[in-house]
Protein backbone atom coordinates (compact mmCIF):
# COMPACT_ATOMS: atom_id res chain seq x y z
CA UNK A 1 4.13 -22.66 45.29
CA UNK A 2 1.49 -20.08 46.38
CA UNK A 3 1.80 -16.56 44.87
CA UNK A 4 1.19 -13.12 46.39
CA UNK A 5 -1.96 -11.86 43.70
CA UNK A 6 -2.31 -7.99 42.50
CA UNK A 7 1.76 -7.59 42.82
CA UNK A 8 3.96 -5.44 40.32
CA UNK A 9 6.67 -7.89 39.22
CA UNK A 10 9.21 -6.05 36.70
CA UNK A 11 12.21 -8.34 35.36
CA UNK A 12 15.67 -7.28 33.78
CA UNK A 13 18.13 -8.56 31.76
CA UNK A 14 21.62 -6.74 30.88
CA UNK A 15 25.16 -7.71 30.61
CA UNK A 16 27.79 -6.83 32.86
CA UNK A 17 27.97 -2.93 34.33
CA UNK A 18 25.59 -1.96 31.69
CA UNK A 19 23.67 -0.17 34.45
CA UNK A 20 20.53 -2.45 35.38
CA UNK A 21 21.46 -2.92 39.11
CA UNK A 22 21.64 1.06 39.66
CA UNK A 23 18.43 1.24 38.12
CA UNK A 24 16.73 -1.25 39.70
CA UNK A 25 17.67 0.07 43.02
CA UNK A 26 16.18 3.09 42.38
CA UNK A 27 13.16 1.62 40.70
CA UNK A 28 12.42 -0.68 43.49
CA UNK A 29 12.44 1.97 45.82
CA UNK A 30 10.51 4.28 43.93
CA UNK A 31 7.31 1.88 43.90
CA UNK A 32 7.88 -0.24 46.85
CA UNK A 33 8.97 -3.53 45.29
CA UNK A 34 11.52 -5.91 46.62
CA UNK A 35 14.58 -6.03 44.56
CA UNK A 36 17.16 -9.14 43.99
CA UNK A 37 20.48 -8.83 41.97
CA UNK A 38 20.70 -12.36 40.62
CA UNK A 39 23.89 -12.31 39.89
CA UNK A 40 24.91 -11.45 43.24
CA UNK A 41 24.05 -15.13 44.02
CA UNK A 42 26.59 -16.36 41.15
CA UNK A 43 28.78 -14.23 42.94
CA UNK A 44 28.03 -15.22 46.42
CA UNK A 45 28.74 -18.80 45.21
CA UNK A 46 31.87 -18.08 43.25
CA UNK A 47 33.17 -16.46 46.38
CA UNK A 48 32.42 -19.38 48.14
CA UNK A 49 34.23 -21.60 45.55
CA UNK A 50 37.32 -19.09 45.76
CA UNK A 51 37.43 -19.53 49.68
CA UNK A 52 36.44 -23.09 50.50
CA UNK A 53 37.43 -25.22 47.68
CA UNK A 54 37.69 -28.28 49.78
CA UNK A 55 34.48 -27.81 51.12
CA UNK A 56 33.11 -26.45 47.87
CA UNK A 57 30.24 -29.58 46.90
CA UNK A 58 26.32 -29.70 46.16
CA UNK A 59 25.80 -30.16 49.61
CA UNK A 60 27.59 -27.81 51.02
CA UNK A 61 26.33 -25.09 48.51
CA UNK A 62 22.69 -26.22 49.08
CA UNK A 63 23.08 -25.88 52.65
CA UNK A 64 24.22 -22.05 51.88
CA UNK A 65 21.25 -21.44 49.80
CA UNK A 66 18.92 -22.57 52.13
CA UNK A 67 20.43 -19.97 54.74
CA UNK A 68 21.15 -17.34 51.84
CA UNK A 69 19.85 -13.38 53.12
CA UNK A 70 19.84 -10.39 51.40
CA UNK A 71 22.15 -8.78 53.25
CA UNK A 72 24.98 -11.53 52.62
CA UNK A 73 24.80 -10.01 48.74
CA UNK A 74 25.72 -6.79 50.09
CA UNK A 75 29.10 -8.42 50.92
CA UNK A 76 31.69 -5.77 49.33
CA UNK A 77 34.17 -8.96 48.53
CA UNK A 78 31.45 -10.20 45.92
CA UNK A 79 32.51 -6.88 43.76
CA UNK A 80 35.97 -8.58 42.69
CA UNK A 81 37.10 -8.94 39.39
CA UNK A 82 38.23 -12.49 40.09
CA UNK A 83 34.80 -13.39 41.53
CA UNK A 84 33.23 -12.02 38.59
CA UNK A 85 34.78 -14.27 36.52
CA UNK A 86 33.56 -17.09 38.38
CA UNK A 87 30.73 -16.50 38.63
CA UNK A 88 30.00 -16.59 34.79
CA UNK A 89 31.48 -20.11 35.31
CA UNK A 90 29.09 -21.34 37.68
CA UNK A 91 26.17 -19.93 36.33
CA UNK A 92 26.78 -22.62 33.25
CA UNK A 93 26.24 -25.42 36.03
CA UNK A 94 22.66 -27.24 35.85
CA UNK A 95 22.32 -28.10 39.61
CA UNK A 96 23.47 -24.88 40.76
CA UNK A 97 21.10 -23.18 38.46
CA UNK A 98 18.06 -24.94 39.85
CA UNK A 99 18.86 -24.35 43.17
CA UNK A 100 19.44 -20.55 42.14
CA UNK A 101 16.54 -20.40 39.98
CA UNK A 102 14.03 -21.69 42.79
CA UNK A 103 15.38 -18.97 45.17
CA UNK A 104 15.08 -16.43 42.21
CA UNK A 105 11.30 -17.85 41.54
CA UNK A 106 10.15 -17.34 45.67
CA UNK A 107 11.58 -14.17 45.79
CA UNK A 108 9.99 -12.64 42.48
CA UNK A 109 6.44 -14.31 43.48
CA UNK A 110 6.13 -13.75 47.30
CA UNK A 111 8.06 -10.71 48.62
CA UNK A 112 7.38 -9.73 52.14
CA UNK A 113 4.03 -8.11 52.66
CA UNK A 114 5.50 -4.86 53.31
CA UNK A 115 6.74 -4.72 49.58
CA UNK A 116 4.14 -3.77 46.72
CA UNK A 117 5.59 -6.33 44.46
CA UNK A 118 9.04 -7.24 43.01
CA UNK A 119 12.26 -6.20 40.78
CA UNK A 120 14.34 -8.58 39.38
CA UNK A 121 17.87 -8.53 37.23
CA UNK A 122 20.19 -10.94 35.76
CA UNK A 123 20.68 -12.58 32.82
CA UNK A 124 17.78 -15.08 32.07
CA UNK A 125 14.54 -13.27 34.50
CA UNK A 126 12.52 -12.06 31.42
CA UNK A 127 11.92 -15.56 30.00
CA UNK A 128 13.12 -17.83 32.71
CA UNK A 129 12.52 -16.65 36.04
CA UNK A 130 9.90 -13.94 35.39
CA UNK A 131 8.00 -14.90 32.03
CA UNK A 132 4.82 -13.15 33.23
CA UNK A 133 6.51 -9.88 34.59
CA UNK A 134 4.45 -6.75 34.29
CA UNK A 135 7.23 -5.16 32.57
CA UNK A 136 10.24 -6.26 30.93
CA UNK A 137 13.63 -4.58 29.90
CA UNK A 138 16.40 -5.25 27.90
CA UNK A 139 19.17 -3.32 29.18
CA UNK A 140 22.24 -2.42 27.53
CA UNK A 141 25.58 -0.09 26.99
CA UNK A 142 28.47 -0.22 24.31
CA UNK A 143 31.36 -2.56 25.78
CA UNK A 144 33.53 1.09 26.65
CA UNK A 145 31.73 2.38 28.60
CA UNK A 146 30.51 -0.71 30.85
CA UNK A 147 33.93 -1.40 31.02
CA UNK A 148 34.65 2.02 32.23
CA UNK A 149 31.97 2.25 34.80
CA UNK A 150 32.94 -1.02 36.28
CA UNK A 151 36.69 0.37 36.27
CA UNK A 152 35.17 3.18 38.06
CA UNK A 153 33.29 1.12 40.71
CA UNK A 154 36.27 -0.69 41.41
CA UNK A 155 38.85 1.79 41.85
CA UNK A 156 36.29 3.29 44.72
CA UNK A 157 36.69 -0.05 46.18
CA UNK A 158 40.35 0.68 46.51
CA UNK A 159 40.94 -2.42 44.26
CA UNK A 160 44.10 -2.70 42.50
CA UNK A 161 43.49 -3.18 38.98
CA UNK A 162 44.02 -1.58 35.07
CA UNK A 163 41.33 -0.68 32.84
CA UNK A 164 42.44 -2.88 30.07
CA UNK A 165 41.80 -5.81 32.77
CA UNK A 166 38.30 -5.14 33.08
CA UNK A 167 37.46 -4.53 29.61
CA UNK A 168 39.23 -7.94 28.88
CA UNK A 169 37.17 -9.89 31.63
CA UNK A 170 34.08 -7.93 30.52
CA UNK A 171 34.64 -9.24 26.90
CA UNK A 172 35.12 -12.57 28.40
CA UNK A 173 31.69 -12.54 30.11
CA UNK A 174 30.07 -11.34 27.56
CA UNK A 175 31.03 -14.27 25.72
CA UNK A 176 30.14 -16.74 28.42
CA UNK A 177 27.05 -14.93 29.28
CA UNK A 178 25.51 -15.07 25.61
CA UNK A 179 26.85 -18.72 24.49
CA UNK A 180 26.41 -20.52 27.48
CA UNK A 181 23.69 -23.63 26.98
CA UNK A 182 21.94 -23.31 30.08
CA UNK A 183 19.88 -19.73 30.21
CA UNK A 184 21.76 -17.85 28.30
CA UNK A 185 21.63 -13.94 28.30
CA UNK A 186 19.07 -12.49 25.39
CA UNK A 187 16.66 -9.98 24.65
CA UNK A 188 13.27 -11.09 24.41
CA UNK A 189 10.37 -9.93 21.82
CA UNK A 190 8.42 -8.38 24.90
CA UNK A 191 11.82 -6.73 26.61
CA UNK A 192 11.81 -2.94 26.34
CA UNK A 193 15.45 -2.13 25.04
CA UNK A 194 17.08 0.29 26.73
CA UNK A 195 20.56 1.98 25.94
CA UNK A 196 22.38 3.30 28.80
CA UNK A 197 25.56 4.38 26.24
CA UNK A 198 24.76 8.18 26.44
CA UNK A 199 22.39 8.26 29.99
CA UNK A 200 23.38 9.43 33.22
CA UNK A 201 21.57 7.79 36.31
CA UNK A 202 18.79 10.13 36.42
CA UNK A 203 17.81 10.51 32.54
CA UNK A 204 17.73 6.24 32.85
CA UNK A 205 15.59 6.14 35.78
CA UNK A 206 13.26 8.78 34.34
CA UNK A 207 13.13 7.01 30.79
CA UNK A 208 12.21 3.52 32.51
CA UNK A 209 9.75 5.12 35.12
CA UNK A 210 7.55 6.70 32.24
CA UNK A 211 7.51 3.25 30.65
CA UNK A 212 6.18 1.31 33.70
CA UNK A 213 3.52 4.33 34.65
CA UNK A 214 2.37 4.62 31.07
CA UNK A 215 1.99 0.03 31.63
CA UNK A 216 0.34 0.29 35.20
CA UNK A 217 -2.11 3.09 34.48
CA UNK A 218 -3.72 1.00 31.62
C-alpha cells in the first residue's frame, strides 16, 4: 500500500461515550485532518445484521465494505442502544475485523489530498491500526458520567429509553470491549491519558490541542 509522506496521523482509543468522537471532530477540523469513527463501522455492520439477517454473510458484508462512504456513518439509526450492543459483538469476529481493519489502515495512511493528514478513534488504532501515529491518546471518563452523556445523546434523539439501561449496556461493553481476544481495548505506554470525568468540551479540546502543538513544533 503506498502512503501519503509528511502527514499528521493522530490515533485514539476510549471506551464508550467517554468523549473521544467529540474531540476528534473538533481536532480534525482544527488542523485539517480527515477523521474516521471506527466504531461507526461496527455499528454500520451491526445495523446491517439487525436489518438483513438473511442476507447477513461474508459476502454480502464485504460487498458493503467495498462501497462503505463516510457519509453512510452519519446514519442517525447507527446511534441505537441495540446497535451498540452489537456492535461490540461483531467487533470480536476475525474476518470482519480484517476487512474493517484494512479500511481503517487506507483511510489513516492516504486521506484525500485536500486533508493535512488523519484522526482516528476506536478501540485498538494506537497499537493496531495506527502504531506509528504522531500522537496518541488514551481517552477516558468514570462509568457515570459516560453513561450519562450517552443518556443525554439519546434522549435528543427522541429515543425511548432509561438511564439505568444505558449504564447497564455501557457496563456490558466495557466488558466486551476490554476482554475480547481479538484487539482488545487498552492503553498503550506511548498513549497520552486523558480524563474527560470533570472537562467540558472546550477545556478537553484545549488540553489535547496544547499536547499535539507542543509534539509538532519539535
Amino acid at each position: 500500500m503506498i502512503k501519503r509522506k509528511n502527514i499528521l496521523k493522530i490515533a485514539i482509543d476510549s471506551p464508550a461515550a467517554a468523549g473521544a468522537g467529540t474531540v476528534a471532530k473538533a481536532i480534525s477540523k482544527h488542523y485539517n485532518l480527515f477523521y474516521l469513527d471506527t466504531g461507526k463501522i461496527y455499528r454500520f455492520i451491526a445495523f446491517l445484521k439487525i436489518k438483513f439477517p438473511k442476507k447477513f454473510n461474508n459476502k454480502f458484508i464485504k460487498s458493503k465494505i467495498k462501497l462503505l462512504k463516510i457519509k453512510d456513518l452519519a446514519d442517525q439509526n447507527l446511534l441505537s442502544d441495540e446497535v451498540g450492543t452489537e456492535a461490540s459483538n461483531i467487533a470480536k469476529i476475525k474476518y470482519i475485523r480484517n476487512m474493517v481493519h484494512n479500511f481503517q489502515i487506507n483511510f489513516a495512511y492516504n486521506p484525500p489530498k485536500q486533508y493535512k493528514g488523519s484522526c482516528l478513534d476506536g478501540r485498538d488504532i494506537t497499537y493496531n491500526i495506527v502504531p506509528d501515529a504522531d500522537v496518541k491518546f488514551y481517552i477516558t471518563a468514570n462509568i457515570k458520567t459516560r453513561a450519562l452523556r450517552r443518556y443525554k445523546e439519546l434522549k435528543g434523539l427522541k429515543k425511548k429509553i432509561t438511564y439505568e439501561e444505558v449504564l447497564k449496556s455501557i457496563k456490558k461493553r466495557d466488558k466486551s470491549d476490554l476482554n475480547r481476544k481479538i484487539s482488545p481495548l487498552k492503553k498503550t505506554k506511548d498513549s497520552l491519558l486523558i480524563n474527560t470525568t470533570n472537562l467540558n468540551k472546550r477545556a478537553c479540546f484545549l488540553k489535547i490541542k496544547k499536547i499535539i502543538d507542543r509534539k509538532i513544533n519539535i
